[in-house]
N, C-alpha and C. Protein backbone atom coordinates (compact mmCIF):
# COMPACT_ATOMS: atom_id res chain seq x y z
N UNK A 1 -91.42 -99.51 53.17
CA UNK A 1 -91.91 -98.62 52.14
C UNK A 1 -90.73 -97.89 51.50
N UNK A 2 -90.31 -98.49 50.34
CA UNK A 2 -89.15 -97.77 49.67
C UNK A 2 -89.60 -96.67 48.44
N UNK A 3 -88.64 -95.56 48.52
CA UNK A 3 -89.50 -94.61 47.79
C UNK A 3 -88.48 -95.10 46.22
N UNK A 4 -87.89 -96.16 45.95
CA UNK A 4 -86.92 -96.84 44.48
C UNK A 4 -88.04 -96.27 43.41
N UNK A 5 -87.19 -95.19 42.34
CA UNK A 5 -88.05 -95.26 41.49
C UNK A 5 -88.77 -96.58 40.73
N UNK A 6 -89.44 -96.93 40.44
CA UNK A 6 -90.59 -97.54 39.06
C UNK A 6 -89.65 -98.40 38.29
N UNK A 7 -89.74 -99.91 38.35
CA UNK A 7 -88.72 -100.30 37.63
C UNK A 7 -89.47 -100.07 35.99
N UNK A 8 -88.68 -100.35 34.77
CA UNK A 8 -88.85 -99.98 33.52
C UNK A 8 -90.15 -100.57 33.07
N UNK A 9 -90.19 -101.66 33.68
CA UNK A 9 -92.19 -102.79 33.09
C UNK A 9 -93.13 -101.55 33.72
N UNK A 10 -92.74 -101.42 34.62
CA UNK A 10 -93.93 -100.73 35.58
C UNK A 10 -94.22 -99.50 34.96
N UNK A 11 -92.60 -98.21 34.70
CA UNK A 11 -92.84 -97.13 33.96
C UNK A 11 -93.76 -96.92 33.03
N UNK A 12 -93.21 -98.38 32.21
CA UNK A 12 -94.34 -97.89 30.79
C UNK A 12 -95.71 -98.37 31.03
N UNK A 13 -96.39 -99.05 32.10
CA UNK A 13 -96.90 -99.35 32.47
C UNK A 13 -97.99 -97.88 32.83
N UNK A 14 -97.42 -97.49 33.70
CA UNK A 14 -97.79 -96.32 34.34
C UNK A 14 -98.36 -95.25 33.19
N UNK A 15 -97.33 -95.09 32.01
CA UNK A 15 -97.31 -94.21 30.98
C UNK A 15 -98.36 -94.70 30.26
N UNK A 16 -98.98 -95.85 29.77
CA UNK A 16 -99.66 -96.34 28.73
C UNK A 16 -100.99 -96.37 29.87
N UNK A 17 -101.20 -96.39 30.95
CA UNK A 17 -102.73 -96.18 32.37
C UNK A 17 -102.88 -94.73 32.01
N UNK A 18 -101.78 -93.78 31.93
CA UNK A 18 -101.95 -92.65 32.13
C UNK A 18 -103.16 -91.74 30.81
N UNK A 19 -102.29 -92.50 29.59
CA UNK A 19 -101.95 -92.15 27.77
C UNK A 19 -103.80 -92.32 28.01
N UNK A 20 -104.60 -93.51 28.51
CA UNK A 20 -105.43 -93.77 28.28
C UNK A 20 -106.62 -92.98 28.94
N UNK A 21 -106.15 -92.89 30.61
CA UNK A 21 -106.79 -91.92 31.42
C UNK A 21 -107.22 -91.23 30.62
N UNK A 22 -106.13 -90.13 29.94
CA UNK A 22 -106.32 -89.02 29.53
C UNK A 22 -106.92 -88.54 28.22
N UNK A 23 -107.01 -89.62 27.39
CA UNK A 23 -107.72 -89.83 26.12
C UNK A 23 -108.92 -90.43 26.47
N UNK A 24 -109.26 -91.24 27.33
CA UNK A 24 -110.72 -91.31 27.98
C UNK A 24 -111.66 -90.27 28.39
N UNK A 25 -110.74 -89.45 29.34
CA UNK A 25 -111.47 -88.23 29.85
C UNK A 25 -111.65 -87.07 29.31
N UNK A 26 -110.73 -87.27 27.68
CA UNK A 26 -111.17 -86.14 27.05
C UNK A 26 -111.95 -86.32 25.87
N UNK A 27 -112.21 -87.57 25.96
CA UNK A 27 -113.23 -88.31 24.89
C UNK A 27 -114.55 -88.49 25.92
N UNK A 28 -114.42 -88.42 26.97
CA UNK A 28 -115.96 -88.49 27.43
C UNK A 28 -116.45 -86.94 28.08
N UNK A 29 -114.94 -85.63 27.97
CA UNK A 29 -115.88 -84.48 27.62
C UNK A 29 -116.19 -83.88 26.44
N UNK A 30 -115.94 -84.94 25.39
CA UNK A 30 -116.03 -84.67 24.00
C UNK A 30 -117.84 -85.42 23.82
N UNK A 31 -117.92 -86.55 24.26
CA UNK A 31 -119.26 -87.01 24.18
C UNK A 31 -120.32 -86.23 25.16
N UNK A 32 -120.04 -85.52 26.27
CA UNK A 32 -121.00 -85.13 27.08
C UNK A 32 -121.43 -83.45 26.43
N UNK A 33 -120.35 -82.80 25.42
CA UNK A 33 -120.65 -81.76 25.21
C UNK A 33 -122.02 -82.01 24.03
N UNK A 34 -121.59 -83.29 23.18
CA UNK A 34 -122.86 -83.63 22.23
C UNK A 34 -124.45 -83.26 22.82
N UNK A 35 -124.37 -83.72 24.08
CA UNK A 35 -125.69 -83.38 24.95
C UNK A 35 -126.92 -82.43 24.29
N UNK A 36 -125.80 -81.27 24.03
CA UNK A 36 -125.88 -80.02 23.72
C UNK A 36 -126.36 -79.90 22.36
N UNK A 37 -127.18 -80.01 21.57
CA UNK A 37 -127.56 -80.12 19.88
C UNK A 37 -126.87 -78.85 19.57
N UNK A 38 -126.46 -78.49 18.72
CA UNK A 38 -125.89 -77.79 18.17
C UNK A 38 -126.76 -76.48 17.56
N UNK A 39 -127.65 -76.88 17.35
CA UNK A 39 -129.10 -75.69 16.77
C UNK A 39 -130.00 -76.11 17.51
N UNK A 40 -130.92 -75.52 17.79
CA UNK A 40 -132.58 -75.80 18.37
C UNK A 40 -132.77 -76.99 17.41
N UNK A 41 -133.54 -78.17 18.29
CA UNK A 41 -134.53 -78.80 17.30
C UNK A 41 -133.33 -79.82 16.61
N UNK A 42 -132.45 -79.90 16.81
CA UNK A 42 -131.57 -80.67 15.94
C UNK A 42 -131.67 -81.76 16.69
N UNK A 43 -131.71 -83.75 16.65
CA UNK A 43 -131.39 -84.43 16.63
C UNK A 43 -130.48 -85.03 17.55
N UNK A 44 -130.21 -85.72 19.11
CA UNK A 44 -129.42 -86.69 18.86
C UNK A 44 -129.46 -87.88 19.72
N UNK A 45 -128.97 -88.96 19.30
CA UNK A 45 -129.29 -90.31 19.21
C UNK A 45 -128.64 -90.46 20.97
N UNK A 46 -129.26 -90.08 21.59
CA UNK A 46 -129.23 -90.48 23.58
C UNK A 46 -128.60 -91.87 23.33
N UNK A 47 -129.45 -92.72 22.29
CA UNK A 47 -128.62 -94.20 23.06
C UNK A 47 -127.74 -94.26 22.94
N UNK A 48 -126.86 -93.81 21.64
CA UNK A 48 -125.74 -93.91 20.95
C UNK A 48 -124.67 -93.00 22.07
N UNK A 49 -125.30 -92.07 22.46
CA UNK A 49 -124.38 -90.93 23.48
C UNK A 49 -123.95 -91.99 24.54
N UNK A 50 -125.24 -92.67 25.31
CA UNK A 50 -125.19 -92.87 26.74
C UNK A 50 -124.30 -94.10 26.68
N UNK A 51 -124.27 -95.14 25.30
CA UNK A 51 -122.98 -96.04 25.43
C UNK A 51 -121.65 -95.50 25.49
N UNK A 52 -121.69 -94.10 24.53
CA UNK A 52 -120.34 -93.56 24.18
C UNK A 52 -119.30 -93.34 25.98
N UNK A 53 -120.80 -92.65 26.87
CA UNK A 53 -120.21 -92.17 27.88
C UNK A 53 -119.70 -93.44 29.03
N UNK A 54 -120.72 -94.12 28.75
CA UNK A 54 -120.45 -95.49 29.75
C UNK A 54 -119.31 -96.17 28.85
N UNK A 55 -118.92 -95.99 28.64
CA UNK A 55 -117.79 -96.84 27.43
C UNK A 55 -116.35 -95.84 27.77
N UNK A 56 -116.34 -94.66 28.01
CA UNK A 56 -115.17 -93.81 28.45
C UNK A 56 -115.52 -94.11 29.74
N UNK A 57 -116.53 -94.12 30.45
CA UNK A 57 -116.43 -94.25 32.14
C UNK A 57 -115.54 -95.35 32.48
N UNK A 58 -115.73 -96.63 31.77
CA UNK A 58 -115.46 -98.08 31.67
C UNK A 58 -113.78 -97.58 31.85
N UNK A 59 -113.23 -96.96 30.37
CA UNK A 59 -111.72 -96.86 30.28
C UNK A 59 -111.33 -96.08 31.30
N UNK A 60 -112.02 -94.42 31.76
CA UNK A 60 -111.12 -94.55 32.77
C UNK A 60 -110.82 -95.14 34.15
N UNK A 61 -112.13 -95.83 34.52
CA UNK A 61 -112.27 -96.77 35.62
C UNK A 61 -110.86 -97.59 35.29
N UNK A 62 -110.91 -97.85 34.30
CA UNK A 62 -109.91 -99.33 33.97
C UNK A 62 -108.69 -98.90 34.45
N UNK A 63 -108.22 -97.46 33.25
CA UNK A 63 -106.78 -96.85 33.76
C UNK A 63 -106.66 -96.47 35.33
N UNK A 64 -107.48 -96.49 35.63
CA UNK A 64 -107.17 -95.83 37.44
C UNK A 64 -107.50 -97.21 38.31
N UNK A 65 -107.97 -98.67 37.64
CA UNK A 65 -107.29 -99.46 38.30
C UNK A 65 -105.74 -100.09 38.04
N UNK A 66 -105.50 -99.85 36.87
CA UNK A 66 -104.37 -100.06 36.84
C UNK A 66 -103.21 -98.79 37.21
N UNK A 67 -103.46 -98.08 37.67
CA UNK A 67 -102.44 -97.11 38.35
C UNK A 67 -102.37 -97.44 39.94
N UNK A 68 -103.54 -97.81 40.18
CA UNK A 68 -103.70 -98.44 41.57
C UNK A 68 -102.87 -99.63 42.05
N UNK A 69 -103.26 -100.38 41.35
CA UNK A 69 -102.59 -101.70 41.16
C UNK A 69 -100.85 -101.52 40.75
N UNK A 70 -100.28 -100.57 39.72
CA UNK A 70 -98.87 -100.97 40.41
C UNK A 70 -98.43 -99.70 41.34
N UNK A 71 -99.00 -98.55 41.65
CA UNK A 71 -98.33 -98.05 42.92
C UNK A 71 -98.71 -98.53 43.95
N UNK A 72 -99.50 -100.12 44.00
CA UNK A 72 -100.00 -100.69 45.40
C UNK A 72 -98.82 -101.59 45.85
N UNK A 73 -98.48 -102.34 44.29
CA UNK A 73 -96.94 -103.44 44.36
C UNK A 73 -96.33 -102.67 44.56
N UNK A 74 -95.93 -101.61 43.87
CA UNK A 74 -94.56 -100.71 44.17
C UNK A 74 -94.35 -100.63 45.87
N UNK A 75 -95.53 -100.11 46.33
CA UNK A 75 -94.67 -99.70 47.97
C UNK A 75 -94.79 -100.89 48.96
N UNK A 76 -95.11 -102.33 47.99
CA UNK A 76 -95.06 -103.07 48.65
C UNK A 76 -93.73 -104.10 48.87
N UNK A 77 -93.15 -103.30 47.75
CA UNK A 77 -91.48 -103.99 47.54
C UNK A 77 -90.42 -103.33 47.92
């Protein structure tokens, strides 16, 4: 188990899992606040929400397998 920093593929690697994490999770507390109608009585389209949210769940599932996946190679080299 070598603690060698991240070679350069992996860095940006890491950086572009991360970029996405974090634009996922703030795009799916951007869709969960919609929940919320904005006035009484106002309108909104559940189906359209509930893909939005399963669709950010999807990305950050994705980015946190790929963070998994290279700090799993990393301490395996």
């Amino acid at each position: 188990c070598s603690s060698a920093p991240l070679q350069k593929p992996a860095l940006e690697t890491v950086r572009s899992s991360l970029r996405l994490l974090n634009a996922s999770a703030y795009r799916l507390q951007s869709e969960c606040r919609k929940t919320v109608p904005p006035e009484p009585g106002a309108a909104v389209d559940y189906q359209l929400l509930t893909q939005q949210v399963i669709q950010c769940a999807y990305d950050i599932a994705k980015a946190a397998k790929q963070l998994v996946t290279i700090t799993t190679r990393e301490k395996k080299q």
